[in-house]
PDB file of N, CA and C in Angstrom:
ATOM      1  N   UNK A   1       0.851  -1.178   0.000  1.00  0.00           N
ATOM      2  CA  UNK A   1       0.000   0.000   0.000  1.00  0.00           C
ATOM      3  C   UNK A   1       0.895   1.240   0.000  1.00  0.00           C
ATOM      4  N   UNK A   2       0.754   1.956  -0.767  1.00  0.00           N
ATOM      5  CA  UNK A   2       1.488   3.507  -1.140  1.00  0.00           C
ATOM      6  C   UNK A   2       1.327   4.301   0.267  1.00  0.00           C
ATOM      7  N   UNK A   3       2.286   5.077   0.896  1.00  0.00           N
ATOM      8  CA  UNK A   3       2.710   5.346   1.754  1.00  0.00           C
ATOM      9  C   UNK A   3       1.430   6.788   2.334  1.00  0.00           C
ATOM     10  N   UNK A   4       1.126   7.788   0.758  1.00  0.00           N
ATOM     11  CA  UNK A   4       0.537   8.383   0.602  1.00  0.00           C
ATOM     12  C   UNK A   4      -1.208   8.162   0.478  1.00  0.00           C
ATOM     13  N   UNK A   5      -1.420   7.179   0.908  1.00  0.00           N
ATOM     14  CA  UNK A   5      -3.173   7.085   0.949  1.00  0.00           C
ATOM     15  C   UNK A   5      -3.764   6.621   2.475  1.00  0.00           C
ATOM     16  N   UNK A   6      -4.799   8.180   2.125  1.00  0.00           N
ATOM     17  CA  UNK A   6      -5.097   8.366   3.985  1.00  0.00           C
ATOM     18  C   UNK A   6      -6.095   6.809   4.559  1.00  0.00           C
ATOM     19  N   UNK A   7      -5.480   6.738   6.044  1.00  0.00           N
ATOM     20  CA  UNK A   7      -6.113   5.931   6.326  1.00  0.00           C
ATOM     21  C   UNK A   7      -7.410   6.353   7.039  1.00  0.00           C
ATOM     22  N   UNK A   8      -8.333   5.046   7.248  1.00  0.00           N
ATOM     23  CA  UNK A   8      -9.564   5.841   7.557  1.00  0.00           C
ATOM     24  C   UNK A   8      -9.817   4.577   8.537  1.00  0.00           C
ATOM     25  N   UNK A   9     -10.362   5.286  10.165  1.00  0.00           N
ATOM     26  CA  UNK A   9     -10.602   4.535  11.143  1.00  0.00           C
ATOM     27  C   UNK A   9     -12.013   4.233  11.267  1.00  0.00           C
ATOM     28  N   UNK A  10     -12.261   2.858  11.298  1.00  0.00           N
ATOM     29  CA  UNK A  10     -13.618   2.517  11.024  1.00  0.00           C
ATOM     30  C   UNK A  10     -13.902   2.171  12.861  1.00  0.00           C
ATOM     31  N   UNK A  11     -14.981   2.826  13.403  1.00  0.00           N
ATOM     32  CA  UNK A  11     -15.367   3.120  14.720  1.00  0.00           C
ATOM     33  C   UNK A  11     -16.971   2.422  14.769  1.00  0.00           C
ATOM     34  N   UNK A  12     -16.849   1.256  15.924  1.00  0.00           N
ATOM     35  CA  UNK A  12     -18.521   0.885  15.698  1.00  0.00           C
ATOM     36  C   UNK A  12     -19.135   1.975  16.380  1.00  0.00           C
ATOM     37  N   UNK A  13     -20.501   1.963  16.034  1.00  0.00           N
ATOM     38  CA  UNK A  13     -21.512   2.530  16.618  1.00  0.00           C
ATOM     39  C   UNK A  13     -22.864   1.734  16.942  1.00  0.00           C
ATOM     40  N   UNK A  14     -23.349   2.090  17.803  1.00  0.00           N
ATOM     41  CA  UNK A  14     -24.519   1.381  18.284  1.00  0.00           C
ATOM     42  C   UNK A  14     -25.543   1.753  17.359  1.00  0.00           C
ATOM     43  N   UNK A  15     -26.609   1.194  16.498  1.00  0.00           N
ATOM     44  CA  UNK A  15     -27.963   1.508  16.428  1.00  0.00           C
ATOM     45  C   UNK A  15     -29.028   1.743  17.049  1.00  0.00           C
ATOM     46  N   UNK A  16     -29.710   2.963  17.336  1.00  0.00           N
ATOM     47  CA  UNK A  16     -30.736   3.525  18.226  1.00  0.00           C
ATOM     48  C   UNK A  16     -32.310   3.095  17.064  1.00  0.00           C
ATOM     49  N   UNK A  17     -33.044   2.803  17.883  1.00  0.00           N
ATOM     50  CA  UNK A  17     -34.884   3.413  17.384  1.00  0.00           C
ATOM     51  C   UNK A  17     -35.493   4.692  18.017  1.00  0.00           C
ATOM     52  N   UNK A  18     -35.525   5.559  17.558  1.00  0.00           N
ATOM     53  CA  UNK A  18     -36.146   6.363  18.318  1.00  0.00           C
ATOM     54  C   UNK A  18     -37.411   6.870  17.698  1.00  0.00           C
ATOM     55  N   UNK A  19     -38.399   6.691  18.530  1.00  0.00           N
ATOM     56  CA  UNK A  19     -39.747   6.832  17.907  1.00  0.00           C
ATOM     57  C   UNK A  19     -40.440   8.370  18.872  1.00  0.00           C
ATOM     58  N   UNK A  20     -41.359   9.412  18.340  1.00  0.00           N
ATOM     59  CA  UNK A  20     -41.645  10.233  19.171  1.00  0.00           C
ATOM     60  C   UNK A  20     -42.951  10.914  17.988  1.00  0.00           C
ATOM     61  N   UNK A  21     -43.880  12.207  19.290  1.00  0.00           N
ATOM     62  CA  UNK A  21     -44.878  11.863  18.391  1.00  0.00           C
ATOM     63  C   UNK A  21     -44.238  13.196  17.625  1.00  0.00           C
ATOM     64  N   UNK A  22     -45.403  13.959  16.499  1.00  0.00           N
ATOM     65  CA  UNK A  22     -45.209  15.048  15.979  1.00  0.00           C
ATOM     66  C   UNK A  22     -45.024  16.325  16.520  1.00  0.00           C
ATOM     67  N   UNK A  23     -45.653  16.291  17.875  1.00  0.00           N
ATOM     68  CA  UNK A  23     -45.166  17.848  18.902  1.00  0.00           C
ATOM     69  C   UNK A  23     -43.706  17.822  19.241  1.00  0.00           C
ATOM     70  N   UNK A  24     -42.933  16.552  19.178  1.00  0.00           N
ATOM     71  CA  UNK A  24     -41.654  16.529  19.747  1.00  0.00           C
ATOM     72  C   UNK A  24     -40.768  16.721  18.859  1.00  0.00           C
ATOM     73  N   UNK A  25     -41.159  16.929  17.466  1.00  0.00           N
ATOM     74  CA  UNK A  25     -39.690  16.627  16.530  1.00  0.00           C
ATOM     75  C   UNK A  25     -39.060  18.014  16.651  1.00  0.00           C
ATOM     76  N   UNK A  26     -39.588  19.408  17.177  1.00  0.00           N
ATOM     77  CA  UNK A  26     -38.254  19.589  17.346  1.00  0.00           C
ATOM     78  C   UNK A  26     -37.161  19.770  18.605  1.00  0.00           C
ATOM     79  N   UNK A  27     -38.074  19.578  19.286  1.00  0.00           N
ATOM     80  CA  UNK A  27     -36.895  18.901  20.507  1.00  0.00           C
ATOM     81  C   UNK A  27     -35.471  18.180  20.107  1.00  0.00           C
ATOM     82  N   UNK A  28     -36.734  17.286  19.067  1.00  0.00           N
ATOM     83  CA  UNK A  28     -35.322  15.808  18.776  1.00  0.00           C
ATOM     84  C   UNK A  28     -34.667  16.343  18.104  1.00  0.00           C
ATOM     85  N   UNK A  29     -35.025  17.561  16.925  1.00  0.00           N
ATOM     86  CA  UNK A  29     -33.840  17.617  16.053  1.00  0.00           C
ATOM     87  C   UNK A  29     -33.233  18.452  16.273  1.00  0.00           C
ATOM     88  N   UNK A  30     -33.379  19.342  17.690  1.00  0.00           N
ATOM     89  CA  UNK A  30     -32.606  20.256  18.345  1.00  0.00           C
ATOM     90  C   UNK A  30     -31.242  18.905  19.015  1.00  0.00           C
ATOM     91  N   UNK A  31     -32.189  18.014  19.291  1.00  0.00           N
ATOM     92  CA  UNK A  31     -30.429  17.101  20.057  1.00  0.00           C
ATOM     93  C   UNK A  31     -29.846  16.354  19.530  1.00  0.00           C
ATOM     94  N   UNK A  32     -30.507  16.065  18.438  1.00  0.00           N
ATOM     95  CA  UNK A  32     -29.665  15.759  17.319  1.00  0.00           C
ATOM     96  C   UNK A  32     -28.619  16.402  16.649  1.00  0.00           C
ATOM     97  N   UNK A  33     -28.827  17.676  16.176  1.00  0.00           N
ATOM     98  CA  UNK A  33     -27.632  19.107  15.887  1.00  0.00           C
ATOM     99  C   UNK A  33     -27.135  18.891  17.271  1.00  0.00           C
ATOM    100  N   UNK A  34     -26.692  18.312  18.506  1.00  0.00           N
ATOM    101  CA  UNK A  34     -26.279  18.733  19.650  1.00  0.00           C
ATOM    102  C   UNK A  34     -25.013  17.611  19.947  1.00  0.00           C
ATOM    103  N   UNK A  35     -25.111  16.695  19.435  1.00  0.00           N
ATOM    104  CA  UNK A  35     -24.756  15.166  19.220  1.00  0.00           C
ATOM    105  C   UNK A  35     -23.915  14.321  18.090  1.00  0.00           C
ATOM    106  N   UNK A  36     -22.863  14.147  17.987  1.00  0.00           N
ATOM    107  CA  UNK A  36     -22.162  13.457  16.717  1.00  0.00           C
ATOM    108  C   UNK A  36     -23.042  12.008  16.810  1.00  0.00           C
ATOM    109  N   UNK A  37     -24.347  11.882  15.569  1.00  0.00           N
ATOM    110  CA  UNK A  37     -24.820  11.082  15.658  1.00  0.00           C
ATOM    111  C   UNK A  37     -25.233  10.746  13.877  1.00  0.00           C
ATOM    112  N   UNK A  38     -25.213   9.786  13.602  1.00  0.00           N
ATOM    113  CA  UNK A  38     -25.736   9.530  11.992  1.00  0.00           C
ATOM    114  C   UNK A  38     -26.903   9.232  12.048  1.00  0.00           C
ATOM    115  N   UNK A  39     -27.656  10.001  11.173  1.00  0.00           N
ATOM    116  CA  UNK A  39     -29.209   9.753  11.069  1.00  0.00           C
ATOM    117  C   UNK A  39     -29.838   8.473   9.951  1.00  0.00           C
ATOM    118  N   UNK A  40     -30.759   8.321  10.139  1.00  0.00           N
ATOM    119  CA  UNK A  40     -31.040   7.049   9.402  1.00  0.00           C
ATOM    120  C   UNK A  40     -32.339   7.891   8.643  1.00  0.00           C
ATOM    121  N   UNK A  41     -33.140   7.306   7.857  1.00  0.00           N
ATOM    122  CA  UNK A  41     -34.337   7.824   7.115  1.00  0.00           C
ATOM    123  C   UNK A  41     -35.379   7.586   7.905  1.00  0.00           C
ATOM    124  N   UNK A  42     -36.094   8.982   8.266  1.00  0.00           N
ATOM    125  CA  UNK A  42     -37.267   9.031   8.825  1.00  0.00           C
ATOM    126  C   UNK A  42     -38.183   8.203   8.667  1.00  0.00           C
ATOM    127  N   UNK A  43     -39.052   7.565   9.090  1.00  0.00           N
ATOM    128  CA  UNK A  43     -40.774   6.918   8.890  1.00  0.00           C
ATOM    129  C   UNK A  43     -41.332   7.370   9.518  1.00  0.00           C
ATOM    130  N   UNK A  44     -42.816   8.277   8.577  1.00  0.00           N
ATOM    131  CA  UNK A  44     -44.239   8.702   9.722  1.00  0.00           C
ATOM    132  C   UNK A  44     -45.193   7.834   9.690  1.00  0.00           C
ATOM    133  N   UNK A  45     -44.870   7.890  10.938  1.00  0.00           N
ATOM    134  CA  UNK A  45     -46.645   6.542  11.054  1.00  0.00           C
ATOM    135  C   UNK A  45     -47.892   7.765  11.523  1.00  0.00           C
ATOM    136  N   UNK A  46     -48.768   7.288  12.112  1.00  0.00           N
ATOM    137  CA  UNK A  46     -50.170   8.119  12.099  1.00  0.00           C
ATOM    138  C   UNK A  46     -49.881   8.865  13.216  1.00  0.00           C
ATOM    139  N   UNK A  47     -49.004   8.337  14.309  1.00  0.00           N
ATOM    140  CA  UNK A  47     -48.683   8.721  15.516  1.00  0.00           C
ATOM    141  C   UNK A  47     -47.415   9.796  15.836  1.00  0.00           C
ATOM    142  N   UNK A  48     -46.880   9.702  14.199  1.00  0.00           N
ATOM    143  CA  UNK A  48     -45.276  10.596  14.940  1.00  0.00           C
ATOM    144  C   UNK A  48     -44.329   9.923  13.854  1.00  0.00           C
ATOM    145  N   UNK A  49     -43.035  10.232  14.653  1.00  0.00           N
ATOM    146  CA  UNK A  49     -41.640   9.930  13.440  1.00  0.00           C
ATOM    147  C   UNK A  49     -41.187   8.605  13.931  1.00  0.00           C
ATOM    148  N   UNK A  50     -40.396   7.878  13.745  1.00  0.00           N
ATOM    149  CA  UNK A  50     -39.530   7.193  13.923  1.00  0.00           C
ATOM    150  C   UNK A  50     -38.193   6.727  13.317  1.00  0.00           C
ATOM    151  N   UNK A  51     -37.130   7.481  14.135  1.00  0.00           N
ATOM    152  CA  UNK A  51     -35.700   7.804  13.264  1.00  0.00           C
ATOM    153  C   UNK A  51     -34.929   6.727  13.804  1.00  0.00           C
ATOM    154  N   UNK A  52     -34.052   6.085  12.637  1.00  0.00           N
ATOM    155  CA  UNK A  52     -32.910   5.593  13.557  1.00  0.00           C
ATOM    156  C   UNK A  52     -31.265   6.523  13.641  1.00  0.00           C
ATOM    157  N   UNK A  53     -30.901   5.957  14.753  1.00  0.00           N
ATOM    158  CA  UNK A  53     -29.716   6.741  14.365  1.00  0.00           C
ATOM    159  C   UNK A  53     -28.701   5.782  15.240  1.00  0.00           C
ATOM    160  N   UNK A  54     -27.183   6.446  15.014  1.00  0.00           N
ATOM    161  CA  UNK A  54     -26.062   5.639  15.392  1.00  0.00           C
ATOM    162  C   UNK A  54     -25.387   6.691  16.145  1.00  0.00           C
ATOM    163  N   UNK A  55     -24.619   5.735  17.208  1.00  0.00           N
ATOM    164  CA  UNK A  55     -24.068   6.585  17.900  1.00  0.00           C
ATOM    165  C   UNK A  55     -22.982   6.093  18.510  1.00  0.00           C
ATOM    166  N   UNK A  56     -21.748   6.465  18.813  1.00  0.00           N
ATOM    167  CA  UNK A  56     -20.356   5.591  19.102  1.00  0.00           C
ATOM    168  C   UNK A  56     -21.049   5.400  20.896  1.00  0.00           C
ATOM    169  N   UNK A  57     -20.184   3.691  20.641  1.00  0.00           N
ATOM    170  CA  UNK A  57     -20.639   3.299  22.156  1.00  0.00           C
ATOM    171  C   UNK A  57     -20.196   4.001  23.904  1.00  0.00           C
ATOM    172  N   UNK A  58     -19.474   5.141  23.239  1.00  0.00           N
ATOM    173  CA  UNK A  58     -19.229   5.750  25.118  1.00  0.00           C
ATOM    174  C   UNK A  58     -20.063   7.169  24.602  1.00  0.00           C
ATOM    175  N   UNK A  59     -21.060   7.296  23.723  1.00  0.00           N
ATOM    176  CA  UNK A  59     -22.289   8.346  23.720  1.00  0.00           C
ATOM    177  C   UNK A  59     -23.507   7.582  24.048  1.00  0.00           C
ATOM    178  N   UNK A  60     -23.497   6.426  24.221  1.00  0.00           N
ATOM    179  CA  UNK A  60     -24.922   5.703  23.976  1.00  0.00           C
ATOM    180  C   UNK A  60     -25.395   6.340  25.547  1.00  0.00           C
ATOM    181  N   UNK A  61     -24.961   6.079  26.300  1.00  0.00           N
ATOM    182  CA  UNK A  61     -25.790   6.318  27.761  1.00  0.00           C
ATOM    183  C   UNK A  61     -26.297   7.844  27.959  1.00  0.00           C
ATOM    184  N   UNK A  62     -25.309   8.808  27.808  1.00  0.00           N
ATOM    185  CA  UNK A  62     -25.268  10.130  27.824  1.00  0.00           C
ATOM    186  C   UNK A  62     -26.173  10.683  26.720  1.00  0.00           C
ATOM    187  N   UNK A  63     -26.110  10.165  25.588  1.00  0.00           N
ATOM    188  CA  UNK A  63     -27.303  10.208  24.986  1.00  0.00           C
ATOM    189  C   UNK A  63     -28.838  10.116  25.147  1.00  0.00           C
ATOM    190  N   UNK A  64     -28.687   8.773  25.280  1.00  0.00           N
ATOM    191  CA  UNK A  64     -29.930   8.433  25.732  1.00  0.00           C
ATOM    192  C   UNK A  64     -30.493   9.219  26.990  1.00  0.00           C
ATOM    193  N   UNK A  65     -29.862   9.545  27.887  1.00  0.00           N
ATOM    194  CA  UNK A  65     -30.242  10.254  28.940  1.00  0.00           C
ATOM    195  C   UNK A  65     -30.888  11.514  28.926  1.00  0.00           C
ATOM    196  N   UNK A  66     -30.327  12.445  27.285  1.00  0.00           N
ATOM    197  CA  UNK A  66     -30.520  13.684  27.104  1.00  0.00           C
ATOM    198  C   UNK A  66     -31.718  13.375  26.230  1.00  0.00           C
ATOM    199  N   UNK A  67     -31.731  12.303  25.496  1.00  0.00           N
ATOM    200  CA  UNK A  67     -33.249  12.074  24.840  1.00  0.00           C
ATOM    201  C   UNK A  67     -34.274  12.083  25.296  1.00  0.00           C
ATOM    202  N   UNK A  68     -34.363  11.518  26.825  1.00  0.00           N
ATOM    203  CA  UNK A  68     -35.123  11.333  27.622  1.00  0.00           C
ATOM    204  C   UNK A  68     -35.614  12.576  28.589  1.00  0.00           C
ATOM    205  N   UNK A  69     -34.849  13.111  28.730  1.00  0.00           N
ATOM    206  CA  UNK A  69     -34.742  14.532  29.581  1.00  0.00           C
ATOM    207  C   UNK A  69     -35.622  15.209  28.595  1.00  0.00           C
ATOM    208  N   UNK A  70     -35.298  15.520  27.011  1.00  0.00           N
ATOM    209  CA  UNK A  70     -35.731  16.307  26.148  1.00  0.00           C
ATOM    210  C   UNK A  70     -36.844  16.245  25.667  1.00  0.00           C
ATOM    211  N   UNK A  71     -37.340  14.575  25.832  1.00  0.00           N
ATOM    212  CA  UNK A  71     -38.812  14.020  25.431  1.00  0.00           C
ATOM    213  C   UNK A  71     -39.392  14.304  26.482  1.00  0.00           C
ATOM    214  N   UNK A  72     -39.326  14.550  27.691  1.00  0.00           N
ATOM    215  CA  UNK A  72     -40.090  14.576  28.957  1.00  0.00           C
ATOM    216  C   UNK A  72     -41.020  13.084  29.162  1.00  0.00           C
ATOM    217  N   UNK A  73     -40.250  11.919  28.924  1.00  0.00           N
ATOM    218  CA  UNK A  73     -41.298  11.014  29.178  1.00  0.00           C
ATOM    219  C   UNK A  73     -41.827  10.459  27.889  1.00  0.00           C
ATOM    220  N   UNK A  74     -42.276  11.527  26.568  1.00  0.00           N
ATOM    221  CA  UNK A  74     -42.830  11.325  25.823  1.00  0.00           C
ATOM    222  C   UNK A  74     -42.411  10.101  24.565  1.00  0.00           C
ATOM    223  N   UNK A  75     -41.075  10.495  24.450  1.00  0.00           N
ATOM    224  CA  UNK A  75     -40.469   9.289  23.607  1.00  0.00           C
ATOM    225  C   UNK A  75     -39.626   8.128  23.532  1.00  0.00           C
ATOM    226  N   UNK A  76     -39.649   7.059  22.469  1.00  0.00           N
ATOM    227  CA  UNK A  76     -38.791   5.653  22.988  1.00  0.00           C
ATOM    228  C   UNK A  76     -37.642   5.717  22.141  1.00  0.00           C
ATOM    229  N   UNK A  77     -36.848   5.165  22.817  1.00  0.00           N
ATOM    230  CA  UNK A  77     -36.061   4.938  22.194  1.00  0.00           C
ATOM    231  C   UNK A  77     -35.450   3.410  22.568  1.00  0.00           C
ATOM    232  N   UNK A  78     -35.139   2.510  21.475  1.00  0.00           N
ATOM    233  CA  UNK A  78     -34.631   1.140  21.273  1.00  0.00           C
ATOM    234  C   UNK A  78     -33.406   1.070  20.814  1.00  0.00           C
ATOM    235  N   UNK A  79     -32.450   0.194  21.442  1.00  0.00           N
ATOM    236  CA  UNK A  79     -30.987   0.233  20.947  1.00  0.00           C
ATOM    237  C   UNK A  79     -31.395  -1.360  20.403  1.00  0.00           C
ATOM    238  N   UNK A  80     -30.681  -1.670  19.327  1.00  0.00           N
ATOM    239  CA  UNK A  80     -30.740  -2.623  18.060  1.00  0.00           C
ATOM    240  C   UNK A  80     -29.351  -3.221  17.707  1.00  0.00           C
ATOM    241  N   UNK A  81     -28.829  -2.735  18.749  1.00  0.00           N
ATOM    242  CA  UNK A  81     -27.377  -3.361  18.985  1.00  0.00           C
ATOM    243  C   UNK A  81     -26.093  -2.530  18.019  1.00  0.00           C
ATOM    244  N   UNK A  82     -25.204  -3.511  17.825  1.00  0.00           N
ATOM    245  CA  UNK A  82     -23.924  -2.736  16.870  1.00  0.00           C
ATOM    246  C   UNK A  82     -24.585  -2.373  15.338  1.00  0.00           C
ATOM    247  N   UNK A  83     -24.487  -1.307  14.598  1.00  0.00           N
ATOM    248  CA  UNK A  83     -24.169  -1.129  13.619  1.00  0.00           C
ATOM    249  C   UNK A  83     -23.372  -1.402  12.929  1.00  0.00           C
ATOM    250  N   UNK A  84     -23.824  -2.157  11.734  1.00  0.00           N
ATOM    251  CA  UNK A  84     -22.988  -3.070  10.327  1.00  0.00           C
ATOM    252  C   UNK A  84     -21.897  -2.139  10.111  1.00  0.00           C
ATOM    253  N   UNK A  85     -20.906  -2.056   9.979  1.00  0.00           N
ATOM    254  CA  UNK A  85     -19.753  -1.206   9.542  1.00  0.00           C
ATOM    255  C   UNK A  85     -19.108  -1.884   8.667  1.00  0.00           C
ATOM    256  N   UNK A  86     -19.485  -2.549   7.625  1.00  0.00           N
ATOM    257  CA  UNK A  86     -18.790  -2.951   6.592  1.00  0.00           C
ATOM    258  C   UNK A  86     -19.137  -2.439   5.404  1.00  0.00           C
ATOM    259  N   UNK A  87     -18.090  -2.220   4.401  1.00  0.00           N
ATOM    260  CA  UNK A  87     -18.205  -1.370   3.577  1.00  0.00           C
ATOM    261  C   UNK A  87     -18.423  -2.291   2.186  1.00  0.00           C
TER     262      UNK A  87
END
């Protein structure tokens, strides 16, 4: 491998569900801009959004904590384990 080609550190991240209704999205997407987190593609069901997103495993708790704080109760969130990191 040529001396000159950048390397690139592949970092797992956990997969989140986070489901919440339509009064909350912008809470969420206020802590989302707040958060190094990768977003996944929205789904609206009749009830609200449900986003996934990823998040490196020493944010998962601290995260989740501020999701919860920010939903007041209102929203879930499901961890879905490691995120596929293969390219």
């Amino acid at each position: 491998m040529p001396a000159d080609r950048p390397r690139f550190e592949v970092r797992p991240r956990w997969q989140l569900r986070l489901s919440i209704g339509f009064a909350d999205q912008g809470a969420l997407y206020h802590l989302l801009d707040t958060w190094d987190v990768t977003k996944g593609e929205e789904e609206y069901t009749p009830s609200g959004v449900t986003l996934p997103v990823q998040v490196y495993p020493e944010d998962q708790e601290g995260f989740t904590q501020a999701f919860e704080d920010a939903m007041r109760g209102n929203g879930e969130l499901a961890v879905l384990g490691l995120a596929d990191t293969e390219r």
